[in-house]
PDB file of N, CA and C in Angstrom:
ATOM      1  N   UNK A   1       0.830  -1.186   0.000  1.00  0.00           N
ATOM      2  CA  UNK A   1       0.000   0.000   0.000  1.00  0.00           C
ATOM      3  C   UNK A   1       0.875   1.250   0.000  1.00  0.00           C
ATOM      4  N   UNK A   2       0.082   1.936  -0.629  1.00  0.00           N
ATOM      5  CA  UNK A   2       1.179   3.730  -0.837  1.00  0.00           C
ATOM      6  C   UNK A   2       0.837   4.085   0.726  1.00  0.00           C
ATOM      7  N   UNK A   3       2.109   4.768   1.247  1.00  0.00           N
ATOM      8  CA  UNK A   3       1.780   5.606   2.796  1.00  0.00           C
ATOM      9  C   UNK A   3       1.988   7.184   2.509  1.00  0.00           C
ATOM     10  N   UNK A   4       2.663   7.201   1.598  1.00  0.00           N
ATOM     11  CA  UNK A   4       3.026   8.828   1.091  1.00  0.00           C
ATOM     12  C   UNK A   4       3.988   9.156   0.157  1.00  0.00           C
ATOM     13  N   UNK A   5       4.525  10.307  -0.005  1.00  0.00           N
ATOM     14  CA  UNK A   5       5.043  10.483  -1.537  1.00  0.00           C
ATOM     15  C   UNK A   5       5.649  11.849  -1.137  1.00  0.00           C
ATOM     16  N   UNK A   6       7.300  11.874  -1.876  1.00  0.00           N
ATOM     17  CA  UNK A   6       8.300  12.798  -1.024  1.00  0.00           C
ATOM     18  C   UNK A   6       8.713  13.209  -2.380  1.00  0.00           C
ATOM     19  N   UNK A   7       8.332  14.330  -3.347  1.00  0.00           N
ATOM     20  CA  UNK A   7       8.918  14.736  -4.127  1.00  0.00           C
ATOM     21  C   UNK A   7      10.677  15.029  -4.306  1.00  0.00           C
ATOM     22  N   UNK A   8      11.421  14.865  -5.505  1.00  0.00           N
ATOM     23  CA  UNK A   8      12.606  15.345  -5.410  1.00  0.00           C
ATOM     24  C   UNK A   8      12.639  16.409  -6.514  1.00  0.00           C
ATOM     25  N   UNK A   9      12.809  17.501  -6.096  1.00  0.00           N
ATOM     26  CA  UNK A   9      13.236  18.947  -6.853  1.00  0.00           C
ATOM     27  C   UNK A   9      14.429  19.124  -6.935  1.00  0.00           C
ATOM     28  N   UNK A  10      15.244  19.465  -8.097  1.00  0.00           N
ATOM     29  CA  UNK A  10      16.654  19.920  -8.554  1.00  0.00           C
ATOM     30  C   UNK A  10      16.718  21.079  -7.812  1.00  0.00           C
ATOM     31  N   UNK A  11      17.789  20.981  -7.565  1.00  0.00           N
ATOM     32  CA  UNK A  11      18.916  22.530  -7.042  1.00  0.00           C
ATOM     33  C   UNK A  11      20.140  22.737  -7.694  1.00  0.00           C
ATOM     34  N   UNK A  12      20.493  24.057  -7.676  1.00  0.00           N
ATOM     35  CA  UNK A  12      21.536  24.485  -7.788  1.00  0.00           C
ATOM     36  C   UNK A  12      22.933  23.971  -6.686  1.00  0.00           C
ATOM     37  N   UNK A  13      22.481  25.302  -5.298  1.00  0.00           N
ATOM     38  CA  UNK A  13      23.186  25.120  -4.393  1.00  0.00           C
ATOM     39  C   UNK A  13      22.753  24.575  -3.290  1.00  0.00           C
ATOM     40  N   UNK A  14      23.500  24.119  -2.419  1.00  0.00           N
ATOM     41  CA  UNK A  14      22.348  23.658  -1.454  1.00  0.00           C
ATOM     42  C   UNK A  14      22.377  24.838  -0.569  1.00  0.00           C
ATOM     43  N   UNK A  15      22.830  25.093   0.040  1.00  0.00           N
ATOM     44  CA  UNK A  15      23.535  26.289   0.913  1.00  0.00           C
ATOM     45  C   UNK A  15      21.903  27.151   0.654  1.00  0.00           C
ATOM     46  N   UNK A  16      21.799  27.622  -0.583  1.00  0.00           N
ATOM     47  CA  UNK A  16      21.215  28.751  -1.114  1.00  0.00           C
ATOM     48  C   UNK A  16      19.203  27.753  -0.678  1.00  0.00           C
ATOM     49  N   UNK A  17      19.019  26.757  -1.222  1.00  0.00           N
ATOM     50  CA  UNK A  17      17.905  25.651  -1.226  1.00  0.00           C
ATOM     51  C   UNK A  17      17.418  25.803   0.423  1.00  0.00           C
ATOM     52  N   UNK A  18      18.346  25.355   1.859  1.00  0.00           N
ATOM     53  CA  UNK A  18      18.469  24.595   2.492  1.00  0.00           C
ATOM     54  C   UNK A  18      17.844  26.230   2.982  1.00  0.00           C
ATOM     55  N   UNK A  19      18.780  27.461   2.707  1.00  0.00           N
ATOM     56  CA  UNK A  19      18.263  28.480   3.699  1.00  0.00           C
ATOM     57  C   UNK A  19      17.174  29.510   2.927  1.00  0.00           C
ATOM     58  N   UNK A  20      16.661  28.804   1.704  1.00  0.00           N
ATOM     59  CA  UNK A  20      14.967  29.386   1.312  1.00  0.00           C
ATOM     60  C   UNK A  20      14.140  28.551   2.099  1.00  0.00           C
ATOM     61  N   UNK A  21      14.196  27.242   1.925  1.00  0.00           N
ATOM     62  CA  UNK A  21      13.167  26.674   2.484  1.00  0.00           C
ATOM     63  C   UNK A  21      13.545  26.364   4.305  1.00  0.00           C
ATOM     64  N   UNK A  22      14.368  26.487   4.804  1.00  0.00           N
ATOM     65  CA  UNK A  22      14.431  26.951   6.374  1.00  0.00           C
ATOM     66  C   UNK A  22      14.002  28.287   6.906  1.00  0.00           C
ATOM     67  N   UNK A  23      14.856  28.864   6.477  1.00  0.00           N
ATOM     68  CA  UNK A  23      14.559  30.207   6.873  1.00  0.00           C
ATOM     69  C   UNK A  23      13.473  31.188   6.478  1.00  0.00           C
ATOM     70  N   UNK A  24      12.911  30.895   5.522  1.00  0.00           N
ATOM     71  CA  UNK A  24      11.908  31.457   4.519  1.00  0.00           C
ATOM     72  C   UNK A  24      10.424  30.869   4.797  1.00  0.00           C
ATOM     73  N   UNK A  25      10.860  29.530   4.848  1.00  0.00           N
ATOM     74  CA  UNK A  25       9.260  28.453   3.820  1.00  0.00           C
ATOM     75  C   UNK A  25       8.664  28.172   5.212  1.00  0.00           C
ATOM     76  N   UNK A  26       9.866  27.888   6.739  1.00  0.00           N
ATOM     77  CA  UNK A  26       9.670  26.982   7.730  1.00  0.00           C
ATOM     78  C   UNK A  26       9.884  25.965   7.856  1.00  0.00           C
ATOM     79  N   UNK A  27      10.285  25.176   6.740  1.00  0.00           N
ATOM     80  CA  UNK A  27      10.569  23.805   7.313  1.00  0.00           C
ATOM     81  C   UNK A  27      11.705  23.694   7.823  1.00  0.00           C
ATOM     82  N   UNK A  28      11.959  22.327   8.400  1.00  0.00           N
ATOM     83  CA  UNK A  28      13.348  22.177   8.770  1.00  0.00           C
ATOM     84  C   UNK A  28      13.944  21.048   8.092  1.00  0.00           C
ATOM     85  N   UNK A  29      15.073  20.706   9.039  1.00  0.00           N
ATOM     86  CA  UNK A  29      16.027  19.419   8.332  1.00  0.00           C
ATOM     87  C   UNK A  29      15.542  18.460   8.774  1.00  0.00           C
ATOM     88  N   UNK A  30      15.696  17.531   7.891  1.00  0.00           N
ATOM     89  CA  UNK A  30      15.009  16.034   7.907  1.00  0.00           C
ATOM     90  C   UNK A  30      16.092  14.793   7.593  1.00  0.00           C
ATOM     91  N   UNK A  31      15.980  14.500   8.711  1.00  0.00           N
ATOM     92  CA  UNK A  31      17.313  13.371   8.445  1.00  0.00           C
ATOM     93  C   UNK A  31      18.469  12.994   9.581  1.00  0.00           C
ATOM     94  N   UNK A  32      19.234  12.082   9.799  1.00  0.00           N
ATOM     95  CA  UNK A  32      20.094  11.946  10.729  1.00  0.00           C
ATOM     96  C   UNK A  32      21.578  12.547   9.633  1.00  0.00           C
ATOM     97  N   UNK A  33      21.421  12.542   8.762  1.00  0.00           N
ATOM     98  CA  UNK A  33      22.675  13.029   8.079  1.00  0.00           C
ATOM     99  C   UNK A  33      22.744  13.943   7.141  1.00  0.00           C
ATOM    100  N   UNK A  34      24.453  14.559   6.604  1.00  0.00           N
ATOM    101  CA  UNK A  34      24.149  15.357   5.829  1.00  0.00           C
ATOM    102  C   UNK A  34      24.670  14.919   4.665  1.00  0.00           C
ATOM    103  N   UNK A  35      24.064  14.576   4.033  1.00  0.00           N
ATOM    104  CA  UNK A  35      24.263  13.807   2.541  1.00  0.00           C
ATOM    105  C   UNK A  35      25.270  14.627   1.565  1.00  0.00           C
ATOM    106  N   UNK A  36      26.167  14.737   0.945  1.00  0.00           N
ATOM    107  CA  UNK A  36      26.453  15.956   0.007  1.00  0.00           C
ATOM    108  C   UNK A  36      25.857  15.437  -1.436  1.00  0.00           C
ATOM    109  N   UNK A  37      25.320  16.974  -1.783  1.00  0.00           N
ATOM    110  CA  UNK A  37      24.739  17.006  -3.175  1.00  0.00           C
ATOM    111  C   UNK A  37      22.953  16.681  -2.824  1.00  0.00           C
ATOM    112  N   UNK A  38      22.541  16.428  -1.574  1.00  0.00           N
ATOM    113  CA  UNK A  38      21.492  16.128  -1.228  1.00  0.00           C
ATOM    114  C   UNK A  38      20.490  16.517   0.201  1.00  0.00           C
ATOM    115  N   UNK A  39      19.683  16.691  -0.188  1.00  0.00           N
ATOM    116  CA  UNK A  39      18.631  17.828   1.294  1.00  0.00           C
ATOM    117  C   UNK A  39      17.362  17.473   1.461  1.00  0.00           C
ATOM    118  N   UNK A  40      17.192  17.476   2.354  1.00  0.00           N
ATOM    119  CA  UNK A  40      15.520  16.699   2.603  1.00  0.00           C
ATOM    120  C   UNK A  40      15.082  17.681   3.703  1.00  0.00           C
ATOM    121  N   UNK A  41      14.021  18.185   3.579  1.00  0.00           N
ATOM    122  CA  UNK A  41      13.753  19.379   4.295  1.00  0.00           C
ATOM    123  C   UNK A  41      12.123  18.821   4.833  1.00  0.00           C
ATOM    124  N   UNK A  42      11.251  19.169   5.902  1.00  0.00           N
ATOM    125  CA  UNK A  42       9.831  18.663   6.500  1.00  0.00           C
ATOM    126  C   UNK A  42       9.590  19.639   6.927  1.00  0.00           C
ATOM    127  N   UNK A  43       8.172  19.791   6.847  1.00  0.00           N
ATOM    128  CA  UNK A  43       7.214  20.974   7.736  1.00  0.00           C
ATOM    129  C   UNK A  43       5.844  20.010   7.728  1.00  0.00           C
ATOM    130  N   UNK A  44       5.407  20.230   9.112  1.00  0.00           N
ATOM    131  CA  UNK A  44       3.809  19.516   9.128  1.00  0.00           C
ATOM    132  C   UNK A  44       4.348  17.742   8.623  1.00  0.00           C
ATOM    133  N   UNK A  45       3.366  17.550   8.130  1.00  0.00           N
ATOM    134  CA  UNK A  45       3.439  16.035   7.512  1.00  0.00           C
ATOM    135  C   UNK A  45       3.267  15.985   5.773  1.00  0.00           C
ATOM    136  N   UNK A  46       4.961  16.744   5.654  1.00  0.00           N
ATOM    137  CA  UNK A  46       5.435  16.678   4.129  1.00  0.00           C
ATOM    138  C   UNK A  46       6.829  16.636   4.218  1.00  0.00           C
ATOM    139  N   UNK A  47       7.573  16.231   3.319  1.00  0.00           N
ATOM    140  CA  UNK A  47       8.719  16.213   2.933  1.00  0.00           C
ATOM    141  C   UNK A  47       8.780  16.342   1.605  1.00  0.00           C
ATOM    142  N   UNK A  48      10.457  16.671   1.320  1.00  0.00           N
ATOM    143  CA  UNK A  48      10.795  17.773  -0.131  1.00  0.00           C
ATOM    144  C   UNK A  48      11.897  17.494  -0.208  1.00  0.00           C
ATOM    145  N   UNK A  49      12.263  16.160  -0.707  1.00  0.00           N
ATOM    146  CA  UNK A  49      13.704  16.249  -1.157  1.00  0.00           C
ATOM    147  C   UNK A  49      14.453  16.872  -2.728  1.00  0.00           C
ATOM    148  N   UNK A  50      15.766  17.222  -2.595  1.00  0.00           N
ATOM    149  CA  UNK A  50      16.077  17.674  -2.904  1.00  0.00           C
ATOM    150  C   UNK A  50      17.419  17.360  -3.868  1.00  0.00           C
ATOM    151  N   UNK A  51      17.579  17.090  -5.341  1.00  0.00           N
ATOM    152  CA  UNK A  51      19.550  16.940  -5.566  1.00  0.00           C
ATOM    153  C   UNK A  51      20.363  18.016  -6.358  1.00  0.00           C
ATOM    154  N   UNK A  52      21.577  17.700  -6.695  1.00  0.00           N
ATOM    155  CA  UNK A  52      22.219  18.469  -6.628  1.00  0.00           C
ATOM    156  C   UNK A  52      22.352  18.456  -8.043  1.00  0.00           C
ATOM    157  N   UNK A  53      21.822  20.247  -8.345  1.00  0.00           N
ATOM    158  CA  UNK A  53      22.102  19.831 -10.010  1.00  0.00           C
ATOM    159  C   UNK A  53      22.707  20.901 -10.576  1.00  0.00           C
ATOM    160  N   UNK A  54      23.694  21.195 -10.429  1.00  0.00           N
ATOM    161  CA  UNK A  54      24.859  22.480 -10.694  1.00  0.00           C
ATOM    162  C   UNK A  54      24.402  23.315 -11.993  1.00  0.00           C
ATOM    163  N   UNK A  55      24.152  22.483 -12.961  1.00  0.00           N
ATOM    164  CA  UNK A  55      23.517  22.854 -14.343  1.00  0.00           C
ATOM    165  C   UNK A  55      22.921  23.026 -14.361  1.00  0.00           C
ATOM    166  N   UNK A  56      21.783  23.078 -13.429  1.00  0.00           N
ATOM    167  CA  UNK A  56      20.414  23.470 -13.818  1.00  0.00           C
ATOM    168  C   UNK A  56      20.531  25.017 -14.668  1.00  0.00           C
ATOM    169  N   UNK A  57      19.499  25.222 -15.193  1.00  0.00           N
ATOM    170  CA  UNK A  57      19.170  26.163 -15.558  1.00  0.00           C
ATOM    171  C   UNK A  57      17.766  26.338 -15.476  1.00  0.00           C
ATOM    172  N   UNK A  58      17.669  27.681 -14.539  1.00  0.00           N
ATOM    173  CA  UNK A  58      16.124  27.598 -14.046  1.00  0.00           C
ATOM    174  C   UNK A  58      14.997  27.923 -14.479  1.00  0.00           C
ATOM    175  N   UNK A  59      15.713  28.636 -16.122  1.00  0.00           N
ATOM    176  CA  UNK A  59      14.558  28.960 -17.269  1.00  0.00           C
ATOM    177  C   UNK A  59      13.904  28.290 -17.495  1.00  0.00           C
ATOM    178  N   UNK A  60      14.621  26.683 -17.759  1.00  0.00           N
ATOM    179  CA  UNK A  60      14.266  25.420 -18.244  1.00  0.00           C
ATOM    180  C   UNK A  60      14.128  24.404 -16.836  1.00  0.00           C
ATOM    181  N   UNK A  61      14.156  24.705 -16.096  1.00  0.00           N
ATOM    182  CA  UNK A  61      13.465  23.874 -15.260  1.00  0.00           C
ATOM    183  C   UNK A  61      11.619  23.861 -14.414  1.00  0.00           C
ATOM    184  N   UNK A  62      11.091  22.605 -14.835  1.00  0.00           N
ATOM    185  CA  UNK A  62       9.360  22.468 -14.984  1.00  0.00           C
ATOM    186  C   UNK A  62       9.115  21.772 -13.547  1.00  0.00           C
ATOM    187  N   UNK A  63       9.931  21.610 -12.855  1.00  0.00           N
ATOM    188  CA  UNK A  63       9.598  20.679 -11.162  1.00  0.00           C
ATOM    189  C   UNK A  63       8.440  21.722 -10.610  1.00  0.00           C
ATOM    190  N   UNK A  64       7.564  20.824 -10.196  1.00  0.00           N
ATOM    191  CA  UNK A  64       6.263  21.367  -9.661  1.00  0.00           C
ATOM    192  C   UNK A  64       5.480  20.627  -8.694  1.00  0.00           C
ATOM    193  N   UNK A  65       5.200  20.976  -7.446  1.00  0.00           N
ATOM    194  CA  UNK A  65       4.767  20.250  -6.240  1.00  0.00           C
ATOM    195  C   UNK A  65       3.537  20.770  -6.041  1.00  0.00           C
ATOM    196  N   UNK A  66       2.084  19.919  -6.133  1.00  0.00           N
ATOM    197  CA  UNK A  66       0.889  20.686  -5.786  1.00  0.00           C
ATOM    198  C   UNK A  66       0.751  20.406  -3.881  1.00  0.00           C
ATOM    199  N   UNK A  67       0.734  20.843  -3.110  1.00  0.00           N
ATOM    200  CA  UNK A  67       0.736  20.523  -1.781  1.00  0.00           C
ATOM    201  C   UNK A  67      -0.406  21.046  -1.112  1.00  0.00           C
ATOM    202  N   UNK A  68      -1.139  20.065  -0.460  1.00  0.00           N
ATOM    203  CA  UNK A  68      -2.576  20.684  -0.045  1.00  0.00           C
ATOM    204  C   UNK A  68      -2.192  20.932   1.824  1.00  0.00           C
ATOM    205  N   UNK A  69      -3.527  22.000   1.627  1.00  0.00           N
ATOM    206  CA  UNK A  69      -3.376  22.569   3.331  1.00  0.00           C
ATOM    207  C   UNK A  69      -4.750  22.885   3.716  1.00  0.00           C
ATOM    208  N   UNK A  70      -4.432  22.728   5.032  1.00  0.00           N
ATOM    209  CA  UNK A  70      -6.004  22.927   5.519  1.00  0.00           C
ATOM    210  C   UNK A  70      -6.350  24.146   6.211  1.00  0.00           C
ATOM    211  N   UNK A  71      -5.602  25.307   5.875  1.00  0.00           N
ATOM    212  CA  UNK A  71      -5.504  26.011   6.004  1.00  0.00           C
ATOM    213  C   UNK A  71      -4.584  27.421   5.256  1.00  0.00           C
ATOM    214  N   UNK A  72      -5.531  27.606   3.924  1.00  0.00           N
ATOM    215  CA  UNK A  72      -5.053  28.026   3.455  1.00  0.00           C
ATOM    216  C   UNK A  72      -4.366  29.629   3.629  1.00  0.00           C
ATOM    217  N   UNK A  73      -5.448  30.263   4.398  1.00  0.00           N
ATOM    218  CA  UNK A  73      -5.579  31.534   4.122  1.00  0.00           C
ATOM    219  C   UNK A  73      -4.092  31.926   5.576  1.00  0.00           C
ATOM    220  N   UNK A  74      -3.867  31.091   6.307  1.00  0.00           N
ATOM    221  CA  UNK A  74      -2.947  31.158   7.605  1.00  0.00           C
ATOM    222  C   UNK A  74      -1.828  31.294   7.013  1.00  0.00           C
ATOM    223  N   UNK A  75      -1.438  30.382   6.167  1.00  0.00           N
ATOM    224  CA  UNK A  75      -0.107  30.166   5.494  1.00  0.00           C
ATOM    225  C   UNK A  75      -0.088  31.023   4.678  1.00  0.00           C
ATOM    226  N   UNK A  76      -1.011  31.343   3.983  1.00  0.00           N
ATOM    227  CA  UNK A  76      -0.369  32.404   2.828  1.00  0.00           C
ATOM    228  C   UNK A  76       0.177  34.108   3.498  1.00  0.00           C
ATOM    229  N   UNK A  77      -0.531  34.095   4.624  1.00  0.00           N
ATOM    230  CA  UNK A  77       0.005  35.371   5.535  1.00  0.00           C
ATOM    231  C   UNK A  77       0.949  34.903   6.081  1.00  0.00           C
ATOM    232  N   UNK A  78       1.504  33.651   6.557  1.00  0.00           N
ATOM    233  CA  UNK A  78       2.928  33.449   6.990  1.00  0.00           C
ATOM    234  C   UNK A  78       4.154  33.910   6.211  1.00  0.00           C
ATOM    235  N   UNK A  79       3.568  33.275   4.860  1.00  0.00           N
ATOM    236  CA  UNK A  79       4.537  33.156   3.657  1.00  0.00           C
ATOM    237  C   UNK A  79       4.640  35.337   3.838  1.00  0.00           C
ATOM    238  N   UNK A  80       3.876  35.712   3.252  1.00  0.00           N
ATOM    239  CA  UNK A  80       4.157  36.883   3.093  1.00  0.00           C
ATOM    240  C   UNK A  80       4.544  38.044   4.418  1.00  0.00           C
ATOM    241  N   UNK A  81       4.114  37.098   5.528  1.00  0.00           N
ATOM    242  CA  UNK A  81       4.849  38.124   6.804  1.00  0.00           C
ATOM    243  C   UNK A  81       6.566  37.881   6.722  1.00  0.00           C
ATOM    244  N   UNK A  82       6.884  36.675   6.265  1.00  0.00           N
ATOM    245  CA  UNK A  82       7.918  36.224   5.896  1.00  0.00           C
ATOM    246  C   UNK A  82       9.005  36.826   4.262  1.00  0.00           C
ATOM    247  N   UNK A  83       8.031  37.739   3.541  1.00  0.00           N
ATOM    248  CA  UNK A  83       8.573  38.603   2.671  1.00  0.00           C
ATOM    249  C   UNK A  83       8.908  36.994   1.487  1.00  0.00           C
ATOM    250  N   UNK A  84       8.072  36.107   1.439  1.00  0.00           N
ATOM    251  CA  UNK A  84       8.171  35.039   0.408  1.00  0.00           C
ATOM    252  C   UNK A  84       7.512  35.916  -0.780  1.00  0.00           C
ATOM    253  N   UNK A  85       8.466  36.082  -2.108  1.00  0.00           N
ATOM    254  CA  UNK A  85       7.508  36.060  -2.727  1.00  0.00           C
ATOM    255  C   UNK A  85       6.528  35.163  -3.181  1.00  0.00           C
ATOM    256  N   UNK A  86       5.257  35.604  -3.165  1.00  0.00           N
ATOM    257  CA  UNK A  86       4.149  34.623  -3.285  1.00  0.00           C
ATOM    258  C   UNK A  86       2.917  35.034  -5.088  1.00  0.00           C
ATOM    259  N   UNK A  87       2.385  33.860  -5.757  1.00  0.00           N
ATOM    260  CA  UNK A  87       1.033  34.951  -6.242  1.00  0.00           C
ATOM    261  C   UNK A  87      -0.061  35.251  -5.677  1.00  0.00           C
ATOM    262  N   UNK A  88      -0.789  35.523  -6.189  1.00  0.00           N
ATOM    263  CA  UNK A  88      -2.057  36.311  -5.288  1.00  0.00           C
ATOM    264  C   UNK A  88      -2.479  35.186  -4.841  1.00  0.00           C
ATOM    265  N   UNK A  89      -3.250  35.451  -3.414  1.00  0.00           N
ATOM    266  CA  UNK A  89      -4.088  33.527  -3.035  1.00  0.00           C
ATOM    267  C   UNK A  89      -5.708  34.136  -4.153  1.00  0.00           C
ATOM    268  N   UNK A  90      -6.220  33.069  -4.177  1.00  0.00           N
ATOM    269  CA  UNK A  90      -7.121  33.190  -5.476  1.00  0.00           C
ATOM    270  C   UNK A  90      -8.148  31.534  -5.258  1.00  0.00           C
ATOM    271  N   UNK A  91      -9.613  31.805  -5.561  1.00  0.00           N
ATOM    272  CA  UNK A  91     -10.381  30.724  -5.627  1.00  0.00           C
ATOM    273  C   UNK A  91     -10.277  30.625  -7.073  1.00  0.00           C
ATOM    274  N   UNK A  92     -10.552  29.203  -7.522  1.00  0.00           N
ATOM    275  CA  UNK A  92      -9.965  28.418  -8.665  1.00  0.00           C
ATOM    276  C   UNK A  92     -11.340  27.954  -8.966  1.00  0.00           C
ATOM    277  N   UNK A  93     -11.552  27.753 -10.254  1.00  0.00           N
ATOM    278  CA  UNK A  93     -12.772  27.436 -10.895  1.00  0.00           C
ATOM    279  C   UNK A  93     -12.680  25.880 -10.165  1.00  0.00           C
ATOM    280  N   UNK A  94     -12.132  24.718 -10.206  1.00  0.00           N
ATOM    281  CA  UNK A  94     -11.601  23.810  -9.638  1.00  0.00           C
ATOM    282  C   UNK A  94     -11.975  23.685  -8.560  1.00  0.00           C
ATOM    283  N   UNK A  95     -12.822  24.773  -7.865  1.00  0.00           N
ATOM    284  CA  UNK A  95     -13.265  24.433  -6.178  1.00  0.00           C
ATOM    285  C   UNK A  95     -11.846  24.825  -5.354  1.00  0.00           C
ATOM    286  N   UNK A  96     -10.686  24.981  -5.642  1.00  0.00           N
ATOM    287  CA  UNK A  96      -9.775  25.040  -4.627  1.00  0.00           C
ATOM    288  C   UNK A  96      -8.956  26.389  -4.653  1.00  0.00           C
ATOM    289  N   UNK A  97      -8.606  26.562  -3.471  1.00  0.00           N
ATOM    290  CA  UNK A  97      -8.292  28.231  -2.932  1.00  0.00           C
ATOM    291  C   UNK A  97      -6.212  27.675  -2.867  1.00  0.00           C
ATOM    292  N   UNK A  98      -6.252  28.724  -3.785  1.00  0.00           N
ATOM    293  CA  UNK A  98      -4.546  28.309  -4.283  1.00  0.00           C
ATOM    294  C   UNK A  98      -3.388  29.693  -4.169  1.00  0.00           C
ATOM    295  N   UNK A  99      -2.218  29.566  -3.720  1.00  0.00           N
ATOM    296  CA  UNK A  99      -1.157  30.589  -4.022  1.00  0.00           C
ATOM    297  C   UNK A  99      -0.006  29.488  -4.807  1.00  0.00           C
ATOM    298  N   UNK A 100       0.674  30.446  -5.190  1.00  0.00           N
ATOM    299  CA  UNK A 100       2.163  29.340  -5.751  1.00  0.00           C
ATOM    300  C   UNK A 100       3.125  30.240  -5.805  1.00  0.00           C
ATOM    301  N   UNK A 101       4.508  29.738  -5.076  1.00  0.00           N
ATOM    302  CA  UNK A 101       5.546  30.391  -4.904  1.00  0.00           C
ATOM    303  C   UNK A 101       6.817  29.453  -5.972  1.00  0.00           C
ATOM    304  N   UNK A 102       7.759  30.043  -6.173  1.00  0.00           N
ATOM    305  CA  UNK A 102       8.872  29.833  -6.960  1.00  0.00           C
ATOM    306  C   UNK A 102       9.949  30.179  -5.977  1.00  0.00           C
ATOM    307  N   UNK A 103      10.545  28.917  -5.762  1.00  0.00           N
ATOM    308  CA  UNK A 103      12.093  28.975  -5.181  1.00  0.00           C
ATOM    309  C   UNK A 103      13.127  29.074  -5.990  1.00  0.00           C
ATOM    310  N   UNK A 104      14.490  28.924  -5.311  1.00  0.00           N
ATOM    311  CA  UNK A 104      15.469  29.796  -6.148  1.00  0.00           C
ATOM    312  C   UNK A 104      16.177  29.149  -7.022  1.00  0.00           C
ATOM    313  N   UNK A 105      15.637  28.025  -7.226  1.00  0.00           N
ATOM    314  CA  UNK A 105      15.725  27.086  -8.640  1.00  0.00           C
ATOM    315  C   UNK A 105      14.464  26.955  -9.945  1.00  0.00           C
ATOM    316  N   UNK A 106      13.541  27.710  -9.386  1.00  0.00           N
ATOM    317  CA  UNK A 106      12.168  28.112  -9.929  1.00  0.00           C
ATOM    318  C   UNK A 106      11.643  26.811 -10.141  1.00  0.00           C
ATOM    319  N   UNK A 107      12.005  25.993  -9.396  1.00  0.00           N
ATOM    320  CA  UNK A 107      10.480  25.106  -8.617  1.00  0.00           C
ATOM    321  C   UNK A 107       9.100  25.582  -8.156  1.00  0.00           C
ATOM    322  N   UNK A 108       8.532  25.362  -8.755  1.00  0.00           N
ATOM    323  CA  UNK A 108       7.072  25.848  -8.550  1.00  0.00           C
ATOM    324  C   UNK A 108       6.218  24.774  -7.543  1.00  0.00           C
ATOM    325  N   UNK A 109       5.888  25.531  -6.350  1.00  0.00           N
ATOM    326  CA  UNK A 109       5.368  24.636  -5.207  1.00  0.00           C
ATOM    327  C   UNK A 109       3.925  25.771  -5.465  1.00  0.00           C
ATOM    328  N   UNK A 110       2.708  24.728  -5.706  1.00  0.00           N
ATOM    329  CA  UNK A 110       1.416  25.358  -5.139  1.00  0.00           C
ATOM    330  C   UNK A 110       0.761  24.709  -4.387  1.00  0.00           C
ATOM    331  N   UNK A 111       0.198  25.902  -3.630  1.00  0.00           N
ATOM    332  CA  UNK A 111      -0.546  25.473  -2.281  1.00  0.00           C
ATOM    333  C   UNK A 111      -2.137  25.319  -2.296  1.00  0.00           C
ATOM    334  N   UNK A 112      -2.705  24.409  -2.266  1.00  0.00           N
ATOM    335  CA  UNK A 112      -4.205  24.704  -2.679  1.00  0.00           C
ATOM    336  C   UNK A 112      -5.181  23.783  -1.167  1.00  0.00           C
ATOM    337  N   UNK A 113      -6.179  24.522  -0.842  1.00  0.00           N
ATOM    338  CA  UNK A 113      -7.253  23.772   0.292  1.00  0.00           C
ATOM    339  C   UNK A 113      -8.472  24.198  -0.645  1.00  0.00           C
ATOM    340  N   UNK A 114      -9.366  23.056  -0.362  1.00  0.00           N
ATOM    341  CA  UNK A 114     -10.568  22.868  -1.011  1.00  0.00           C
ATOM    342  C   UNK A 114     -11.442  23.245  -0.629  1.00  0.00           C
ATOM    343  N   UNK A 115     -12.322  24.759  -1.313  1.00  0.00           N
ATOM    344  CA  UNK A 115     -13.303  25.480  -0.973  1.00  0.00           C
ATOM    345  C   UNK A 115     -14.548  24.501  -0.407  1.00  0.00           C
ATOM    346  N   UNK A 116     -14.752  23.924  -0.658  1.00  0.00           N
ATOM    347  CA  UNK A 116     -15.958  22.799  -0.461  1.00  0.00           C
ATOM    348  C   UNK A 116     -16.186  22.407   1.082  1.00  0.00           C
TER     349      UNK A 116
END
């Protein structure tokens, strides 16, 4: 049986990855070790791993995490008391109340809770 599902998003640096999504997003470190070339970061009951991809180029990079919350409208004022840039939070024809932020590999993480 599936228990859950831990995306892996490309990075550049980690250094640069490790202190958007710590210092910025809230999560923390996840793990007994520090892997090089590799980062696994948790907040709540999610995880976001992470590798090391020097080449990226973030024009051309499409990594995209839809992540649901049950509380949408809390987090999106975190994110922005936090100076994240964020897009507007917005109800979605789709029934679901969504923002989406871009980290500094332009991974696109959106956040959506279900109007319903």
């Amino acid at each position: 049986m599936l228990t859950s599902i831990n995306p892996k998003l490309p990075m550049r640096n980690k250094a640069t990855t490790k202190d958007f999504y710590i210092n910025q997003m809230g999560f923390k470190d996840f793990g007994m070790a520090d892997f090089d070339g590799y980062l696994m970061v948790e907040k709540d009951n999610i995880q976001i791993h992470f590798f090391e991809f020097k080449d990226l180029n973030p024009k051309e990079n499409y990594g995209q995490v839809y992540i649901r919350t049950n509380d949408i409208d809390a987090l999106y004022n975190t994110m922005k008391e936090k100076d994240v840039a964020c897009s507007p939070i917005e109800d979605k024809l789709w029934m679901q109340r969504e923002f989406s932020i871009l980290d500094p590999d332009n991974n696109l993480l959106t956040f959506g809770q279900s109007i319903l």
